[in-house]
Protein backbone atom coordinates (compact mmCIF):
# COMPACT_ATOMS: atom_id res chain seq x y z
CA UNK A 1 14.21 35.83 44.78
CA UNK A 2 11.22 34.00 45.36
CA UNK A 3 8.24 36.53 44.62
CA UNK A 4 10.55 37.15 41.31
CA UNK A 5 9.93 33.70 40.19
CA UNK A 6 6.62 33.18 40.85
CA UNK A 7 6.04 35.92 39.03
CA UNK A 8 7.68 34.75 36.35
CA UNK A 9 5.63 31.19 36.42
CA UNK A 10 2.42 33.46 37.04
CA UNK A 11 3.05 35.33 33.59
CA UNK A 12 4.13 31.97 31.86
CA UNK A 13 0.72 30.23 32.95
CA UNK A 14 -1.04 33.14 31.76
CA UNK A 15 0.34 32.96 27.97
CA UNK A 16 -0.56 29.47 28.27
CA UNK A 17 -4.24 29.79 29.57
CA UNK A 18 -4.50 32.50 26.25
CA UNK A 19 -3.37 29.51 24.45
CA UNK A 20 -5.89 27.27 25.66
CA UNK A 21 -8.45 30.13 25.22
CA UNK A 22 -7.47 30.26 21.49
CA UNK A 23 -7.29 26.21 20.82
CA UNK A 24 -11.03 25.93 22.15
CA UNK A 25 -12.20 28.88 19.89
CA UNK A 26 -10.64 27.09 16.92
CA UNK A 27 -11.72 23.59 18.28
CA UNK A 28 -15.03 25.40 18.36
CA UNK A 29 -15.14 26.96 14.95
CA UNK A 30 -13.86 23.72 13.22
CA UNK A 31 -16.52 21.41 14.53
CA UNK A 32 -19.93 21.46 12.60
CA UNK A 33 -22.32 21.23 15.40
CA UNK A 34 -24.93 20.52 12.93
CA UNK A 35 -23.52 17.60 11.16
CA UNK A 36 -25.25 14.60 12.90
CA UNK A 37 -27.37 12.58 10.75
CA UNK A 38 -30.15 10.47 11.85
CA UNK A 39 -30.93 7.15 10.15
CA UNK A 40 -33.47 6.63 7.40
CA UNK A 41 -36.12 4.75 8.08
CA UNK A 42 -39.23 6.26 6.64
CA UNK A 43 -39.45 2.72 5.31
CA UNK A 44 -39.39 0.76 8.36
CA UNK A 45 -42.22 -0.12 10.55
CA UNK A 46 -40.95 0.97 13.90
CA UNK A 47 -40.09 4.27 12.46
CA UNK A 48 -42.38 6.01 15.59
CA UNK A 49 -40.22 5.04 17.68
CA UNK A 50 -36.68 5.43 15.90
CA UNK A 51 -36.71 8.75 15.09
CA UNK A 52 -37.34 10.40 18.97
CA UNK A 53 -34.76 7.96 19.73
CA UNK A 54 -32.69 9.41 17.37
CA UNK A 55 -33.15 13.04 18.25
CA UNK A 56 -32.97 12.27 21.91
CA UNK A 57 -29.50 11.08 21.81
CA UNK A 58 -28.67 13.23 19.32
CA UNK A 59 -29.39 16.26 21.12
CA UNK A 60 -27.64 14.52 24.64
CA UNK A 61 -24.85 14.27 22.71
CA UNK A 62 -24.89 17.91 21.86
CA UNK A 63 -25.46 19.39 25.13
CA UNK A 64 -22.72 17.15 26.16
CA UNK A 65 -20.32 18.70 23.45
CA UNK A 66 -21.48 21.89 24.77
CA UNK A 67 -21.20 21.23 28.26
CA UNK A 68 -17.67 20.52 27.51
CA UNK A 69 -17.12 23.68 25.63
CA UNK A 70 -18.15 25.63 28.61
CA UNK A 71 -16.46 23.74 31.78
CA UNK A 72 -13.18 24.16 29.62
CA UNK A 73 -14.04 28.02 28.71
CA UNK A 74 -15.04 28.63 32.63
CA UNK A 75 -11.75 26.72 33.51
CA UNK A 76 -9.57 29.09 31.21
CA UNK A 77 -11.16 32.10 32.64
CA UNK A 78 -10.83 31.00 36.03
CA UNK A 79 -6.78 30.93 35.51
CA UNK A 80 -7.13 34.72 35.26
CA UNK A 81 -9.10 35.57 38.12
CA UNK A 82 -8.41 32.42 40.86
CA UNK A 83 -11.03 34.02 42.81
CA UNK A 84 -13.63 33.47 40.26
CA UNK A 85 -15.27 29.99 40.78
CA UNK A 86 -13.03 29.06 43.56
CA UNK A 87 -15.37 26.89 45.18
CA UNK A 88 -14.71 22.98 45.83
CA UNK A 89 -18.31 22.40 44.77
CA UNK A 90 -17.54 23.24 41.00
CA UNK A 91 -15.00 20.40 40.82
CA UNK A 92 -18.54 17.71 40.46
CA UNK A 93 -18.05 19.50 37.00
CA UNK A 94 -15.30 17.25 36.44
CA UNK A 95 -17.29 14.60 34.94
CA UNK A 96 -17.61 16.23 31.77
CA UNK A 97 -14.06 17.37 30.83
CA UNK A 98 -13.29 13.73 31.80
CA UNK A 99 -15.63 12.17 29.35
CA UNK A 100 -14.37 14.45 26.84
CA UNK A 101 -10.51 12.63 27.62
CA UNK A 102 -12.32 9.34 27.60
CA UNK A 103 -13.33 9.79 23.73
CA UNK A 104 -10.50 11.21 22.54
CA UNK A 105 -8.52 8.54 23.93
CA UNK A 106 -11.10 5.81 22.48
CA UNK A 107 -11.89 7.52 18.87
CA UNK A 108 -7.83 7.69 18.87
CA UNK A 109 -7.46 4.13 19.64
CA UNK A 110 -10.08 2.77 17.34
CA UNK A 111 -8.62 4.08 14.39
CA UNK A 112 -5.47 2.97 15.18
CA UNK A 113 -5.70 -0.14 16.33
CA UNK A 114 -6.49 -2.35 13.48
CA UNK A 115 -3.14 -0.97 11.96
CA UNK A 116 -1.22 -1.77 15.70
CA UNK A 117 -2.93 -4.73 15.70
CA UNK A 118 -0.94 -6.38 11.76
CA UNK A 119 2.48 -4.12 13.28
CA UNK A 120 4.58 -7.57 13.70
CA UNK A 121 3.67 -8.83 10.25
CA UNK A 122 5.94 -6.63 8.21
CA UNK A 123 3.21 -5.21 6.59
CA UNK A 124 2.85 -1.65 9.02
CA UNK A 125 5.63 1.01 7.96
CA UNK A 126 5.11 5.04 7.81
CA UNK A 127 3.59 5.05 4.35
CA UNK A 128 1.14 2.43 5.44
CA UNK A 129 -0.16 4.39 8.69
CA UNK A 130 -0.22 7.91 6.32
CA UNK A 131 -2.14 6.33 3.99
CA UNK A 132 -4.50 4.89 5.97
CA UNK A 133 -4.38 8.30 8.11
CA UNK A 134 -5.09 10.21 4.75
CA UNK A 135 -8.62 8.82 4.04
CA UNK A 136 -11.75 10.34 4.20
CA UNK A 137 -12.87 11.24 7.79
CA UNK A 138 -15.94 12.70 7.10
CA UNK A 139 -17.54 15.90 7.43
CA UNK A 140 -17.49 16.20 11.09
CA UNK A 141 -14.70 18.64 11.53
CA UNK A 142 -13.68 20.99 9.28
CA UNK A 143 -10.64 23.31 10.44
CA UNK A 144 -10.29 26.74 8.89
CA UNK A 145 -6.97 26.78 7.44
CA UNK A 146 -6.51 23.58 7.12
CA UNK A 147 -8.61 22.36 4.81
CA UNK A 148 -9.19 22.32 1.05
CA UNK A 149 -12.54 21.21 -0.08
CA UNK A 150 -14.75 19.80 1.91
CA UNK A 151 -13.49 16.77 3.17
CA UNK A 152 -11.06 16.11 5.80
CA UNK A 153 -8.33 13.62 6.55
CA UNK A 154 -8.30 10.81 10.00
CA UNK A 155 -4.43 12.28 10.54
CA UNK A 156 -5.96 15.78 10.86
CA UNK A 157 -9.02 14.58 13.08
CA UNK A 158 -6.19 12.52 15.08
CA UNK A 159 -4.31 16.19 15.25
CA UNK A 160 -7.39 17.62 16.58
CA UNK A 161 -8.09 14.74 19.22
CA UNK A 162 -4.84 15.52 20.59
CA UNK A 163 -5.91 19.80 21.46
CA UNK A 164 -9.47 18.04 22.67
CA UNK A 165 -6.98 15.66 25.57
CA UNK A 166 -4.87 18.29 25.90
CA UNK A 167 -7.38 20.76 27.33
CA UNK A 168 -9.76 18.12 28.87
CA UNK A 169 -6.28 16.83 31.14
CA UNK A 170 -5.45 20.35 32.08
CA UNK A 171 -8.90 21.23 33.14
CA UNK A 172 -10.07 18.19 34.34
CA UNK A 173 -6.86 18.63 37.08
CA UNK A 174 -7.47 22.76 37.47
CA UNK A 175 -11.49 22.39 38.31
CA UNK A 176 -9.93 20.12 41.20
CA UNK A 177 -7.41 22.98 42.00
CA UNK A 178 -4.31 21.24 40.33
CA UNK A 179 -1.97 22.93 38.35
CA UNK A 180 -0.35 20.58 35.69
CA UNK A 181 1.14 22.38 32.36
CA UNK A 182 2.02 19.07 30.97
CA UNK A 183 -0.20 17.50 28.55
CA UNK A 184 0.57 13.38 29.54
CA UNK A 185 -2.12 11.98 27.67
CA UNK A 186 -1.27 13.65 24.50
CA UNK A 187 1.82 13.03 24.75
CA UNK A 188 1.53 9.47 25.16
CA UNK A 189 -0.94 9.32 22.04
CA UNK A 190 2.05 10.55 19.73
CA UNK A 191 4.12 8.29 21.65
CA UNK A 192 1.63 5.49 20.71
CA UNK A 193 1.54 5.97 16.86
CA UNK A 194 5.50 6.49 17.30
CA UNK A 195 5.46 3.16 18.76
CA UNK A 196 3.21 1.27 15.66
CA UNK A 197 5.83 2.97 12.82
CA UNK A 198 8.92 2.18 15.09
CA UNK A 199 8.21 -1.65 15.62
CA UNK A 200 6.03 -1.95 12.47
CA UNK A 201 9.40 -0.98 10.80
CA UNK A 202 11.82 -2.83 12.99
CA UNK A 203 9.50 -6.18 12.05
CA UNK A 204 10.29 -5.43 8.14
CA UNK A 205 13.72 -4.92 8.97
CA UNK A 206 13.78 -8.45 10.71
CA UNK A 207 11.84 -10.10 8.14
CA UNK A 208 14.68 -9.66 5.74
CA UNK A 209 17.57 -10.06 8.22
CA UNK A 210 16.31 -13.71 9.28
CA UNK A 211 16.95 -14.35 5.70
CA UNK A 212 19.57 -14.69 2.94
CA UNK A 213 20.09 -12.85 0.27
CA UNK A 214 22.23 -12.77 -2.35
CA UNK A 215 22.83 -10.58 -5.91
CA UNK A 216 23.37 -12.71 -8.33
CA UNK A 217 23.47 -11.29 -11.88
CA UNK A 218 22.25 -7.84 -13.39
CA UNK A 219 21.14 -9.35 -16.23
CA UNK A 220 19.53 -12.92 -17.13
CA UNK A 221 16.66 -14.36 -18.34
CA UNK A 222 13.97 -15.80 -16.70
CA UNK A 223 15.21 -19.77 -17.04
CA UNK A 224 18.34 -18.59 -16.26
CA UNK A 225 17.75 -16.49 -12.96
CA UNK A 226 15.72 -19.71 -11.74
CA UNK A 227 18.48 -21.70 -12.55
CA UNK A 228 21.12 -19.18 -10.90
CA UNK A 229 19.59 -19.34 -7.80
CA UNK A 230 19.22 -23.38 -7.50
CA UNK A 231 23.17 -23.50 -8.00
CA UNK A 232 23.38 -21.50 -4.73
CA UNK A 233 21.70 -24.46 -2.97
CA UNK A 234 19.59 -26.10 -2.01
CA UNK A 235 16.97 -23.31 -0.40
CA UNK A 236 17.75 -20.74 -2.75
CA UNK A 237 15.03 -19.37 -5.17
CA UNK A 238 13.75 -15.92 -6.37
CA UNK A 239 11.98 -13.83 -3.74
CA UNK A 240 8.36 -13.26 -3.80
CA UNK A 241 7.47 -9.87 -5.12
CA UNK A 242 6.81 -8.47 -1.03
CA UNK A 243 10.03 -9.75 0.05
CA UNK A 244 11.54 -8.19 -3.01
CA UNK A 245 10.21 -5.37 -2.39
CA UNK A 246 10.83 -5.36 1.48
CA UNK A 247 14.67 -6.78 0.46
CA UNK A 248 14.84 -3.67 -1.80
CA UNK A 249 13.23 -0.98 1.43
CA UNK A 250 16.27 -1.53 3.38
CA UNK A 251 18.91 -0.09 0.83
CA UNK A 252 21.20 -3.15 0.55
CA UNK A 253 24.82 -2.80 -0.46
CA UNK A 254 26.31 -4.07 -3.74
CA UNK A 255 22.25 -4.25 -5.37
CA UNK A 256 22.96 -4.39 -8.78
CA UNK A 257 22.60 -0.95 -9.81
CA UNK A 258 19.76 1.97 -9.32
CA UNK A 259 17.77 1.41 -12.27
CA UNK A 260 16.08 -1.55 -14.12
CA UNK A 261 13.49 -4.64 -12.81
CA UNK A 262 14.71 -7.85 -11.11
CA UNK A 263 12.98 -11.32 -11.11
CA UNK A 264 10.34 -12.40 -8.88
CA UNK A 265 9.31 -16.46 -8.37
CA UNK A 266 5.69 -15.30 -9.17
CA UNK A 267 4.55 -15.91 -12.84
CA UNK A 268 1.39 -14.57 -14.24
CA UNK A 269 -1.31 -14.52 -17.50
CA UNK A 270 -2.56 -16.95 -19.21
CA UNK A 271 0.11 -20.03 -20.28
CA UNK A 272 2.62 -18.29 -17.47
CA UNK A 273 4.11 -15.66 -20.25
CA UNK A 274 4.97 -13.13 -18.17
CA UNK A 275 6.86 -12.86 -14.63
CA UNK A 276 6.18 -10.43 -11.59
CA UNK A 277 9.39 -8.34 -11.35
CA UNK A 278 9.92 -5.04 -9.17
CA UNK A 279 11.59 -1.88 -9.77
CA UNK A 280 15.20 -1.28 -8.12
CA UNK A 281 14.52 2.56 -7.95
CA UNK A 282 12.53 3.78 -5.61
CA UNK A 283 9.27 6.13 -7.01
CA UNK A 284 8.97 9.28 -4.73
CA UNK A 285 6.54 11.48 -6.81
CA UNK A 286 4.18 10.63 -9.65
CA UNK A 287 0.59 10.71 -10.96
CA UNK A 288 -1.20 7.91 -12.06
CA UNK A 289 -4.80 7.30 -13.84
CA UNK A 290 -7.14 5.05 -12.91
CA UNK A 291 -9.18 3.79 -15.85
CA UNK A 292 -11.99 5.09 -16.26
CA UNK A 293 -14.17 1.79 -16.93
CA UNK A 294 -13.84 1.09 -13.41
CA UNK A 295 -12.01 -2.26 -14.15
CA UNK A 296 -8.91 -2.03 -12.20
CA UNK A 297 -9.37 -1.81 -8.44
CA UNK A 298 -8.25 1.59 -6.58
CA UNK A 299 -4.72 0.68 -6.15
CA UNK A 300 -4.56 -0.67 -9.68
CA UNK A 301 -3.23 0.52 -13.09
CA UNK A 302 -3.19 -1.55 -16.65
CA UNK A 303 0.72 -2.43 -16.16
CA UNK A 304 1.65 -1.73 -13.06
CA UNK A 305 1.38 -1.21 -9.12
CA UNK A 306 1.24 1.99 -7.62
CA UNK A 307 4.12 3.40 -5.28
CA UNK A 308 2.78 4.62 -2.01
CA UNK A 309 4.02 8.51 -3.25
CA UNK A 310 2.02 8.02 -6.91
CA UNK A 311 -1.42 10.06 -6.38
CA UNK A 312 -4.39 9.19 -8.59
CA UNK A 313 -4.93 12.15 -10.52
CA UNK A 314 -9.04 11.06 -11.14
CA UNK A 315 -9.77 10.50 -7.89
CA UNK A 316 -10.96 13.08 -5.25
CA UNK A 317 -7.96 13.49 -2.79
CA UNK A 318 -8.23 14.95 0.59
CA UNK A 319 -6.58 17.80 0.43
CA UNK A 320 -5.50 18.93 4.32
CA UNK A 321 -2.53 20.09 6.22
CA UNK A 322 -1.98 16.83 7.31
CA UNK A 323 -2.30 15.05 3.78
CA UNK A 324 -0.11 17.76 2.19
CA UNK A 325 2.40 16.36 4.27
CA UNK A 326 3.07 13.15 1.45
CA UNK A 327 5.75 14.56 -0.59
CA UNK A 328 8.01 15.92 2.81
CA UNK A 329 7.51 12.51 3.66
CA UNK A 330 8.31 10.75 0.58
CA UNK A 331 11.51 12.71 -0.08
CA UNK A 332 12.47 12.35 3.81
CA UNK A 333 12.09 8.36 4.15
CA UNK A 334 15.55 7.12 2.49
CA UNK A 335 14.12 3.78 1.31
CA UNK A 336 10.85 1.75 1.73
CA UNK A 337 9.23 -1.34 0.55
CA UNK A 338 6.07 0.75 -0.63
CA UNK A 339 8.27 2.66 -3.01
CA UNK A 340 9.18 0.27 -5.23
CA UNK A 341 6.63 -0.76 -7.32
CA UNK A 342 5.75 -4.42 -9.14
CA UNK A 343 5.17 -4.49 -13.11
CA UNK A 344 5.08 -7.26 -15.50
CA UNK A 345 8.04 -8.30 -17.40
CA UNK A 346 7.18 -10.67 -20.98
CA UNK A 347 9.47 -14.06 -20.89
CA UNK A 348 9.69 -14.60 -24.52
CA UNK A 349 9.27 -11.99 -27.14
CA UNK A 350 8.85 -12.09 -31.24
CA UNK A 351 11.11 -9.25 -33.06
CA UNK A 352 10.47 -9.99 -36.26
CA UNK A 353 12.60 -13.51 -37.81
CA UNK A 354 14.36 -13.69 -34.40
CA UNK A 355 12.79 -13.89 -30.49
CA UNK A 356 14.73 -12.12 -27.81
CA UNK A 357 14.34 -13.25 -24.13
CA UNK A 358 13.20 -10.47 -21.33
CA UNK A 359 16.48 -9.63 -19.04
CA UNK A 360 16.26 -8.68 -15.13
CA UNK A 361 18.30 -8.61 -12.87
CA UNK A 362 18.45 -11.89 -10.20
CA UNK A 363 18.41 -11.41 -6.77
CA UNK A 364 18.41 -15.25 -4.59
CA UNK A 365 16.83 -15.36 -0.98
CA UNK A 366 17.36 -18.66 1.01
CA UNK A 367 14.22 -18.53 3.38
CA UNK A 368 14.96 -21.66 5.52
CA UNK A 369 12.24 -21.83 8.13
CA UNK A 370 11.45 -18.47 7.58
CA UNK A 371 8.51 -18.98 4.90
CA UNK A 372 5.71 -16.74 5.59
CA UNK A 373 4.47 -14.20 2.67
CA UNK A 374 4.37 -10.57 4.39
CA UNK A 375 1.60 -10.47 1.74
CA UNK A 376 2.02 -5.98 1.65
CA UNK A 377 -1.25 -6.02 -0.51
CA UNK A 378 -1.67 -3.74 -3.43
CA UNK A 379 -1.53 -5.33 -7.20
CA UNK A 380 -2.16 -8.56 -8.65
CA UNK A 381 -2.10 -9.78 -11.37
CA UNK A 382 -4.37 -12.49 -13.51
CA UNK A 383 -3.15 -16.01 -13.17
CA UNK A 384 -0.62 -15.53 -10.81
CA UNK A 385 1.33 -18.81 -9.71
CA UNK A 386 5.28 -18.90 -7.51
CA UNK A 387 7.81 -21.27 -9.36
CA UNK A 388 10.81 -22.56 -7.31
CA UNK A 389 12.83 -24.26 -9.90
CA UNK A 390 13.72 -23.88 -13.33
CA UNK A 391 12.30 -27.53 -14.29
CA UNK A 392 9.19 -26.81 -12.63
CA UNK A 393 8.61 -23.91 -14.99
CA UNK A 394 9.27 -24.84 -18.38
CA UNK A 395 7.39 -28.32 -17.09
CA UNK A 396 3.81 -25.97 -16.55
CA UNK A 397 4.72 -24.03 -19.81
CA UNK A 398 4.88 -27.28 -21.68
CA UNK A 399 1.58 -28.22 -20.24
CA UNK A 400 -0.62 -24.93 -21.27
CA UNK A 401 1.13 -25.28 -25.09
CA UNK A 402 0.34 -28.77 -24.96
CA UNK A 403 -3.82 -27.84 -24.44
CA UNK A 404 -3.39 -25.32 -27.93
CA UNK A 405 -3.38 -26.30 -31.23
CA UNK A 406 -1.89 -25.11 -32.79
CA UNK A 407 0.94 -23.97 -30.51
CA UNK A 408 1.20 -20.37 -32.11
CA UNK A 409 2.12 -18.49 -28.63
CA UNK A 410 5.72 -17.61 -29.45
CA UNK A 411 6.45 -19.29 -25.79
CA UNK A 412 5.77 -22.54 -27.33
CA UNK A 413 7.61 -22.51 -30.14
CA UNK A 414 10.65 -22.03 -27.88
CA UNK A 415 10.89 -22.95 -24.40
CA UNK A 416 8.50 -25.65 -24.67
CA UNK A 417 9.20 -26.86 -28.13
CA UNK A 418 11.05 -29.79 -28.57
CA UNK A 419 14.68 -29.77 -29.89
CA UNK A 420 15.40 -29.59 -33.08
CA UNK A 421 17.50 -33.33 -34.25
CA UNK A 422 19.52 -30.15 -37.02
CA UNK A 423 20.25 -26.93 -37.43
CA UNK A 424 17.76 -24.68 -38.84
CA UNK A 425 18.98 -22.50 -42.00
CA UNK A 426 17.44 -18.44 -41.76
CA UNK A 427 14.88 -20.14 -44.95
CA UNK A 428 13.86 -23.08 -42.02
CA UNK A 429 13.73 -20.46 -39.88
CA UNK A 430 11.57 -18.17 -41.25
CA UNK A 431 9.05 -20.31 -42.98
CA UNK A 432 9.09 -22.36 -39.07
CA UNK A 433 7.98 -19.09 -37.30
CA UNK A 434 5.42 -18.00 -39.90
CA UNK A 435 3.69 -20.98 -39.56
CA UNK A 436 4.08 -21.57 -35.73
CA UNK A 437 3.27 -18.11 -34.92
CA UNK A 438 1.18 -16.66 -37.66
CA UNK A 439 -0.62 -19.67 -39.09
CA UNK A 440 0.17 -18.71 -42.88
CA UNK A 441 -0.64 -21.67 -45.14
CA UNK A 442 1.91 -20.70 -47.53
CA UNK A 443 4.63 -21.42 -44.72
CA UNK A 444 3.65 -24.27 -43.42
CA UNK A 445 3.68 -25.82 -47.18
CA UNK A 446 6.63 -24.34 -47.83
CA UNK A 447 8.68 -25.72 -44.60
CA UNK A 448 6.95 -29.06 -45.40
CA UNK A 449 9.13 -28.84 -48.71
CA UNK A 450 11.65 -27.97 -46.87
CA UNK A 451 12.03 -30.98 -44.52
CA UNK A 452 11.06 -33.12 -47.47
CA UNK A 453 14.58 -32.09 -48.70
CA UNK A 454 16.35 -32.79 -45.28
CA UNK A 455 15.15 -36.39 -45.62
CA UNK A 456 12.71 -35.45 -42.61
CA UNK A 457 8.90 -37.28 -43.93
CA UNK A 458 7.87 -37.21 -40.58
CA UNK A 459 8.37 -33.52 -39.52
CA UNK A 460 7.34 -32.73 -43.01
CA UNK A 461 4.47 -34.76 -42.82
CA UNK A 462 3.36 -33.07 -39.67
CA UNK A 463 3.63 -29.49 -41.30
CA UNK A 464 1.33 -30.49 -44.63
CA UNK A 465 -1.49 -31.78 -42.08
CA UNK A 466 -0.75 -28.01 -40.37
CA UNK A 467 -1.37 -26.52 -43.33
CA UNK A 468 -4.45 -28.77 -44.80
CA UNK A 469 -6.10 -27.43 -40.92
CA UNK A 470 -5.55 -24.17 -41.29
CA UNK A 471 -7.20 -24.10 -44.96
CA UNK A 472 -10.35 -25.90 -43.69
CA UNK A 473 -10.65 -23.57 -41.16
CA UNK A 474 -10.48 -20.91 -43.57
């Protein structure tokens, strides 16, 4: 029963040494041997001396790469005739297989440690490593099959790191006569960038249970969604657009509905006009355009952030098997932060005679000690400023009307204006807004007759000197 077996394990090591034959011939053929550049400095004094430097190294490192190549190719053939090479001398060719682990392991940990290193700060999830995976790597490698164009992703380098530690293990043991068909280094590489999503993720989903949260309306105004959340208590205020959108990443229960924007605590523009909000749904698939004047930053459009599944239809995408990989991901992951993406919502707004207040929904968080920012990068937006209260608000919108004059910004004339001692006929009204907001002459005489017939000289007053301004100016 024995022989029967082993010759069963001899056949099965076989098919795996082909294997190994056919990942080096690919490793091989998707490595561009002649991609090393050497520095420019035609312009530099010592330039004698840096360029045989240069080439020196640059041709040890190639005859290294090489040496590699054939200890592993020697190694594969030796697994179908153990005779061949059998002698305990050829295992001081060890050395070289192992250096060929070492890198792996160390290119494989310096691109991923900077992202292992921020993992506790609930800014690392899956979208974050695959985007930062999906850059540019270069032109050092460039797989047949694989590749579109001539660029190639870090996740498909990574991918090929893990065949170069696979076969570098494996034949680093079999030059020292060791037979060992699992690939532990490999294996604990995956394991590794397992590891930085898993906790990464686990951290965001902490950062939001050690706080609070509560749905409080699916519809209110600005004022009135600061104000909602102070009745809670004292503690309570709107979230910051990343806790939003973290809040948001782990599917709550009872959020107030699948579509639509909800309030923020972060104001922005000039005079604090509009508010930060973020989008309940989730975006999974999109295009976006970056302008082409080059104002907006990469992650940037005019009106919005971009959701970590959006791709920027101007700009020059790697296009590999690993970054192909976005939209299985994107329609795989059931919710993330990253996915919901932060716009600007306008607090006041003129239609026509009457002004109509922008609606969100209101969603509370009560930090308590809890009051770091998990700061998920991305978008900003000009002027941006966090309001806790209600009084605080309207107290800095009073302030930038009070620094205009006149105080046309349709904000002014009603959250920061100053109440009216009547009420104001649709004739007040209208002549009121046309000469608040659109500095006609003719309106501000007119409401000056107007309050002349209320009994109001002083308010009346007040619009005649409007109106003598605005004709000097002219």
């Amino acid at each position: 029963m024995v022989g029967p077996i082993r010759s069963v394990a001899r056949v099965l090591w076989l098919i795996l040494a082909a294997f190994d034959g056919c990942l080096l011939v690919y490793l091989v053929l998707s490595y561009r041997w002649f991609a090393h550049e050497v520095p420019d400095a035609s312009n530099s004094p010592g330039a004698i001396i840096i360029y045989p430097i240069a080439y020196a190294i640059i041709a040890l490192v190639t005859i290294l790469e090489l040496g590699f190549v054939v200890v592993i190719g020697a190694g594969i053939a030796r697994q179908f005739r153990l005779s061949w090479l059998s002698s305990r001398w050829f295992g001081l060719v060890v050395p070289i297989p192992a250096m060929g682990l070492l890198m792996a392991v160390t290119v494989w940990a310096f691109l991923l440690r900077p992202i292992a290193a921020i993992r506790g700060t609930a800014r690392v999830d899956r979208f974050e490593v695959f985007g930062r995976l999906a850059e540019d790597a270069g032109t050092y490698w460039h797989p047949p099959g694989l590749v579109e164009g001539g660029a190639v992703s870090f996740g498909l380098v990574l991918a090929l790191l893990l065949g170069i530690a696979y076969l570098a293990e494996k034949y680093s043991l079999a030059w020292l006569h060791v037979q060992w068909p699992v690939p532990l280094t490999p294996i604990a590489l995956v394991a590794w960038l397992g590891w930085i999503v898993t906790t990464g993720e686990q951290a965001q989903r902490e950062f939001v249970n050690l706080r609070e949260w509560r749905a409080v309306a699916e519809s209110q105004t600005y004022p009135q969604a600061l104000e909602a959340c102070e009745a809670l208590g004292p503690g309570w205020t709107l979230p910051r657009p990343s806790e939003l959108q973290l809040f948001l990443g782990t599917r709550p229960d009872g959020i107030l509905g699948p579509r639509g924007i909800a309030w923020t605590n972060t104001v922005a523009e000039r005079g604090h006009t509009h508010v930060v909000v973020v989008e309940l749904a989730p975006r999974r698939s999109g295009t976006w355009q970056r302008p082409l004047s080059g104002v907006w930053q990469r992650q940037e459009v005019v009106n919005r952030s971009v959701s970590a599944c959006e791709i920027d239809s101007r700009e020059r995408q790697v296009v590999d098997a690993f970054t192909q990989q976005r939209a299985r991901i994107c329609e795989s992951t059931p919710d993330a932060a990253r996915l919901h993406a932060t716009t600007l919502e306008i607090v006041v707004l003129r239609q026509g005679l009457a002004v109509e207040l922008g609606q969100a929904a209101t969603v509370c968080v009560k930090r308590g000690a809890q009051q770091a920012n998990p700061g998920l990068g991305g978008r900003t937006y000009p002027g941006q400023q966090e309001f806790l209260t209600s009084e605080d608000y309207l107290a800095s919108v009073r302030a930038a009307c009070n620094t205009r004059s006149p105080r046309k910004d349709i904000i002014c004339l009603t959250l920061a204006a100053d109440p009216l001692p009547f009420v104001e006929n649709d004739s007040e009204r209208t002549y009121r807004l046309a000469c608040d907001h659109e500095g006609r002459i003719e309106a501000c005489e007119g409401y000056a007759t107007l309050m002349e017939r209320r009994g109001d000289a002083d308010r009346a007053r007040v619009y005649r000197d409007r109106a003598r301004e605005l004709a000097e100016r002219k």
